[in-house]
Protein backbone atom coordinates (compact mmCIF):
# COMPACT_ATOMS: atom_id res chain seq x y z
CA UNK A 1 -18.46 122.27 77.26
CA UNK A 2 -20.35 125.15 78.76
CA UNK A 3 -21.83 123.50 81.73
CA UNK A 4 -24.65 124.95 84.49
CA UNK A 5 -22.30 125.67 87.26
CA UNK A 6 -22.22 127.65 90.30
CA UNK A 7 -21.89 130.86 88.25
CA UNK A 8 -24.77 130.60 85.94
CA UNK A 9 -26.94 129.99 89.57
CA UNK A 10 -25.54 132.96 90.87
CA UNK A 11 -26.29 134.95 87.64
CA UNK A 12 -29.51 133.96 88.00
CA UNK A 13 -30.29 134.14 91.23
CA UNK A 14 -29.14 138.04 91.14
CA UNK A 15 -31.64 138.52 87.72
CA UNK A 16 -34.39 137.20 90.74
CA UNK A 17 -32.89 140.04 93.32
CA UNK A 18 -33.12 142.42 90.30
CA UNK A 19 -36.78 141.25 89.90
CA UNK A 20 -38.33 140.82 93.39
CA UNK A 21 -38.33 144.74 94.07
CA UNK A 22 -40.22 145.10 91.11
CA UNK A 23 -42.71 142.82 92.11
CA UNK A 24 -42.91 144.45 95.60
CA UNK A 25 -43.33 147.81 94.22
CA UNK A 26 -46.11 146.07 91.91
CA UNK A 27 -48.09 145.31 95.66
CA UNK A 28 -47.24 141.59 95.89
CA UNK A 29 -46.49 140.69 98.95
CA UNK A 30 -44.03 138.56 100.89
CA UNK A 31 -45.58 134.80 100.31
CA UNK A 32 -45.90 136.05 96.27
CA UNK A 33 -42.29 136.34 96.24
CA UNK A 34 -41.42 133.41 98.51
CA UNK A 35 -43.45 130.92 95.79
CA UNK A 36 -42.11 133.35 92.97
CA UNK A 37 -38.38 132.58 94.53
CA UNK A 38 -39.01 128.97 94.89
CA UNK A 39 -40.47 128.38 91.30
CA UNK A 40 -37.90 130.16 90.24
CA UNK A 41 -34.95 128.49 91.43
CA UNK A 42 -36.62 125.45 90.06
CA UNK A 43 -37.06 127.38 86.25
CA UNK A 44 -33.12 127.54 87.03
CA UNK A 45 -33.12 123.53 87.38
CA UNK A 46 -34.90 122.93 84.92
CA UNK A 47 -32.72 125.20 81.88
CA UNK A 48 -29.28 123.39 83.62
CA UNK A 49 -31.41 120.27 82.59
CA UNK A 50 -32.97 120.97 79.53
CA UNK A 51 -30.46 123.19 77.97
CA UNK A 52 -26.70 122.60 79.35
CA UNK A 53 -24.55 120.88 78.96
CA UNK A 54 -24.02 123.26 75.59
CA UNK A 55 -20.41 122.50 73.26
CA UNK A 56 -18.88 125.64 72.28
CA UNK A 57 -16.31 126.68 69.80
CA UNK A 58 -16.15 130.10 69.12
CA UNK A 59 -13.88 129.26 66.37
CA UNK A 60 -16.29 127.73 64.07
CA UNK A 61 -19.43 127.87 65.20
CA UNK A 62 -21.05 130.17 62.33
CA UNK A 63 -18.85 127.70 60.17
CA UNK A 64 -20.74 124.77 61.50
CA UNK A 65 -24.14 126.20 61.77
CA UNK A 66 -23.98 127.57 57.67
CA UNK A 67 -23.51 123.39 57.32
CA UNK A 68 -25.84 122.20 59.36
CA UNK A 69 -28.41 124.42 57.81
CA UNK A 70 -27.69 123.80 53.96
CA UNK A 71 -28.25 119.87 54.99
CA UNK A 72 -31.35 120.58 56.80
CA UNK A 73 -32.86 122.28 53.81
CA UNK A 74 -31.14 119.45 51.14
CA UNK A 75 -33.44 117.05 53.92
CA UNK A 76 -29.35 115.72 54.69
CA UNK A 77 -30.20 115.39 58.96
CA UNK A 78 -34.20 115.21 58.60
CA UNK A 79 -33.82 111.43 59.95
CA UNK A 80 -32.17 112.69 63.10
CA UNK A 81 -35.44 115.24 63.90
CA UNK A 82 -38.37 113.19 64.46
CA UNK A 83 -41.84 114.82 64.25
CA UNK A 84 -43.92 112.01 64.46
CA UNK A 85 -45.47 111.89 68.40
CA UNK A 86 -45.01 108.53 69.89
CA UNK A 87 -42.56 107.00 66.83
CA UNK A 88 -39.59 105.85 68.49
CA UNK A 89 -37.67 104.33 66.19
CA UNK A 90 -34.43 102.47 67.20
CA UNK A 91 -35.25 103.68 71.14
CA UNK A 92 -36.44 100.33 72.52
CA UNK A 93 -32.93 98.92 71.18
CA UNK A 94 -32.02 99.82 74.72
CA UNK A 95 -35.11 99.71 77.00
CA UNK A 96 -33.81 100.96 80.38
CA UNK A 97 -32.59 104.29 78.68
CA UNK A 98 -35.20 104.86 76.47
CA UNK A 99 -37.54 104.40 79.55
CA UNK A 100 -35.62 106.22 81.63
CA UNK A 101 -35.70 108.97 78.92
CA UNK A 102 -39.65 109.37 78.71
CA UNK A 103 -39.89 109.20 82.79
CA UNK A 104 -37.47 112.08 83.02
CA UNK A 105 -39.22 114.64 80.29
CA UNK A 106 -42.43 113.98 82.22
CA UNK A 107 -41.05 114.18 86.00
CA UNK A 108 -39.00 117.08 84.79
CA UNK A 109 -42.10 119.01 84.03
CA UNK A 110 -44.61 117.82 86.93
CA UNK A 111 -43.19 120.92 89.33
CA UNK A 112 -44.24 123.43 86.68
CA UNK A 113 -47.49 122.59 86.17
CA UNK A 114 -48.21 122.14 90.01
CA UNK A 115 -46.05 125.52 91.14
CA UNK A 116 -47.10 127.99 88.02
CA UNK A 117 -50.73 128.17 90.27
CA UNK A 118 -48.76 129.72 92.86
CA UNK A 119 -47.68 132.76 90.74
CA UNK A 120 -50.00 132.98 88.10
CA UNK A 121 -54.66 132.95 87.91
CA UNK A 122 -54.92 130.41 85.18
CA UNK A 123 -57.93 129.10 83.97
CA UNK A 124 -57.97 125.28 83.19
CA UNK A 125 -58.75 125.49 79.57
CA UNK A 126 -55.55 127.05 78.88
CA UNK A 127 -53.38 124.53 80.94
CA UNK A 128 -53.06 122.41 77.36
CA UNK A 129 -52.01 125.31 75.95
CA UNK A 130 -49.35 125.93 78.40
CA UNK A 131 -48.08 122.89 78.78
CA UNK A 132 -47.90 122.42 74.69
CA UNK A 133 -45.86 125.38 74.58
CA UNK A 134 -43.47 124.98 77.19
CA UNK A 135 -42.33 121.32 75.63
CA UNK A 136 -42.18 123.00 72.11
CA UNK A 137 -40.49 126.12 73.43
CA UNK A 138 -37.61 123.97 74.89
CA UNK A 139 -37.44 121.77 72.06
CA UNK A 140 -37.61 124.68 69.90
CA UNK A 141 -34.25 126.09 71.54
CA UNK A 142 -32.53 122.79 71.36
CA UNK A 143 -32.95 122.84 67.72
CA UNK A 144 -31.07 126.12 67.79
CA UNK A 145 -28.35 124.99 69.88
CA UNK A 146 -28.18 121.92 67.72
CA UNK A 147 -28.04 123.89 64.10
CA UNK A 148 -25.43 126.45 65.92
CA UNK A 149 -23.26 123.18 67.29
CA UNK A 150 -23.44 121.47 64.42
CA UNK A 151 -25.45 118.74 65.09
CA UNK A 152 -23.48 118.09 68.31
CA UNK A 153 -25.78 118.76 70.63
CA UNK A 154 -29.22 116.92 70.75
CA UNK A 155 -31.71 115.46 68.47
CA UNK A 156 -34.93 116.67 68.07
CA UNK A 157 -37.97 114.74 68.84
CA UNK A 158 -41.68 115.43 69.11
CA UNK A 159 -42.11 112.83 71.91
CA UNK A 160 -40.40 115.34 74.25
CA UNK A 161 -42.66 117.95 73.41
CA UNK A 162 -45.61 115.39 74.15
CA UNK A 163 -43.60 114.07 77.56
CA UNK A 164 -43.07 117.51 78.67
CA UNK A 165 -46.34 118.52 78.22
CA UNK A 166 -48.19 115.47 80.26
CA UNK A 167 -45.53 116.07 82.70
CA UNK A 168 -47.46 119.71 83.09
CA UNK A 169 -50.55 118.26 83.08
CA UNK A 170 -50.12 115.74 85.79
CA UNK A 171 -48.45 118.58 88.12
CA UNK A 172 -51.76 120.66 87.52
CA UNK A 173 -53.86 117.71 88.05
CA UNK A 174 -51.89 117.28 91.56
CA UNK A 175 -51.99 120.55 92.69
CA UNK A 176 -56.17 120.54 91.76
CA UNK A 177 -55.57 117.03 93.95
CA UNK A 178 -53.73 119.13 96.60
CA UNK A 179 -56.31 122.70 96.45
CA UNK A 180 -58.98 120.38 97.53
CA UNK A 181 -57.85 118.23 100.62
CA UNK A 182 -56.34 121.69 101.47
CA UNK A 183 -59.39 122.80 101.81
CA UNK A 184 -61.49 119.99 103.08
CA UNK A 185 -58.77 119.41 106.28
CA UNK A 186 -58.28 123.15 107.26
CA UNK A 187 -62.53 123.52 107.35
CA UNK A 188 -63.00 120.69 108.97
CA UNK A 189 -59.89 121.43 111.92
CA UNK A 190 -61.13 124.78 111.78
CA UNK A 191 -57.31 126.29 111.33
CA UNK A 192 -56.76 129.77 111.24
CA UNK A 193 -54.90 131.07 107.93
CA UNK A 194 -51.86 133.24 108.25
CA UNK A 195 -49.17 134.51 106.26
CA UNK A 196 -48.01 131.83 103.82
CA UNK A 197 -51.34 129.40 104.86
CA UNK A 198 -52.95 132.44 104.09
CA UNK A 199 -51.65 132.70 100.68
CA UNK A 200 -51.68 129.23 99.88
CA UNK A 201 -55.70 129.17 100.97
CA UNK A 202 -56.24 131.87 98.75
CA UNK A 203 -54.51 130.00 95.77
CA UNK A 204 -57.06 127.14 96.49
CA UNK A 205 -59.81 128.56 96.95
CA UNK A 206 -59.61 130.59 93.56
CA UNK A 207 -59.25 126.95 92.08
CA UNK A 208 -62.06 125.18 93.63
CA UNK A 209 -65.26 127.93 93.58
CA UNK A 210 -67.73 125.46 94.45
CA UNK A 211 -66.03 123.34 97.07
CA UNK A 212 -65.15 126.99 98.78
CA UNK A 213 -68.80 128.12 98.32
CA UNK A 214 -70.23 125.08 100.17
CA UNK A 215 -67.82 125.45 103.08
CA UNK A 216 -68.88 129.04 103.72
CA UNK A 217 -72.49 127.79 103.83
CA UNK A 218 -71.71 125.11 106.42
């Protein structure tokens, strides 16, 4: 088994040392790169999640995938890849998993759809779109791993691209939740923004126009 482990953090935490001068030299300054840092360490979390564990046999691996492939296309596995959102077949044979399964593709998600504000100007209208294509773009890459491993790694299922993607939606709805009382408490105490309160005030304000338009009136 090829697991996450302390190496594959430190590999990518030096790809983020390799990156952060670039984004310095591209005039972002330091609270850019903290949130950049923090979200991500947590893109790190979420690939040891999503991704590893990963079985590997060098020996037959091209072997196995050549297999895998010729029963895809004679439809041999198309019961274990389910494309139909919200069918779950045998799932509810075991409840507590099967629940525990949906909770965990959407709390999985509900960091990147509240951090990705932090690093990125996005305009709602293309949150769906995001979100859709992070669940499909994981999925998409477990499917890979799956036709490479044989059909010994993980099954494919649309409801994880669906769970995913709410999971990004509720994290956006929080941090629109979060831009506003930001707001509303540090006008009303009248606190002075600085360095990363600064940064974050900026991020909220670009977020909520008209909430930051009335406050400058007041």
């Amino acid at each position: 088994m090829l697991d996450f482990d302390i190496l594959s953090w430190l590999f990518g935490c030096l790809i983020l040392a390799l990156v952060l001068p670039f984004l310095w030299k591209q005039k972002h300054d330091l609270s850019y790169l903290f949130f950049f840092s923090v979200f991500w360490m947590y893109l790190l979390a979420l690939v040891g999640a999503t991704i590893f564990p990963i079985p590997f046999d060098t020996d037959d691996a091209g072997f196995r995938f050549n297999r895998v492939w010729e029963q895809i296309v004679h439809m041999q596995r198309y019961h274990e890849i389910n494309l139909i959102p919200l069918y779950f077949g045998s799932c509810w044979e075991l409840p507590r998993p099967c629940a525990i399964g949906i909770y965990e593709n959407i709390l999985m998600t509900v960091p990147f759809g509240f951090g990705i504000n932090f690093i990125a100007r996005l305009k709602p209208k293309n949150i769906p779109w995001l979100a859709l294509a992070l669940g499909l773009a994981i999925e998409t890459i477990q499917f890979v791993l799956d036709l490479a491993m044989g059909g010994a790694y993980r099954t494919v299922d649309a409801n994880d691209v669906l769970f995913n993607a709410i999971g990004v939606l509720l994290g956006y709805g929080f941090f629109r939740i979060f831009a506003w009382l930001y707001l509303t408490i540090t006008h009303r105490f009248r606190i002075n923004h600085k360095g990363l309160l600064a940064y974050i005030h900026n991020v909220a304000s670009q977020t909520q126009p008209a909430e930051l338009s009335m406050f400058e009136r007041i």
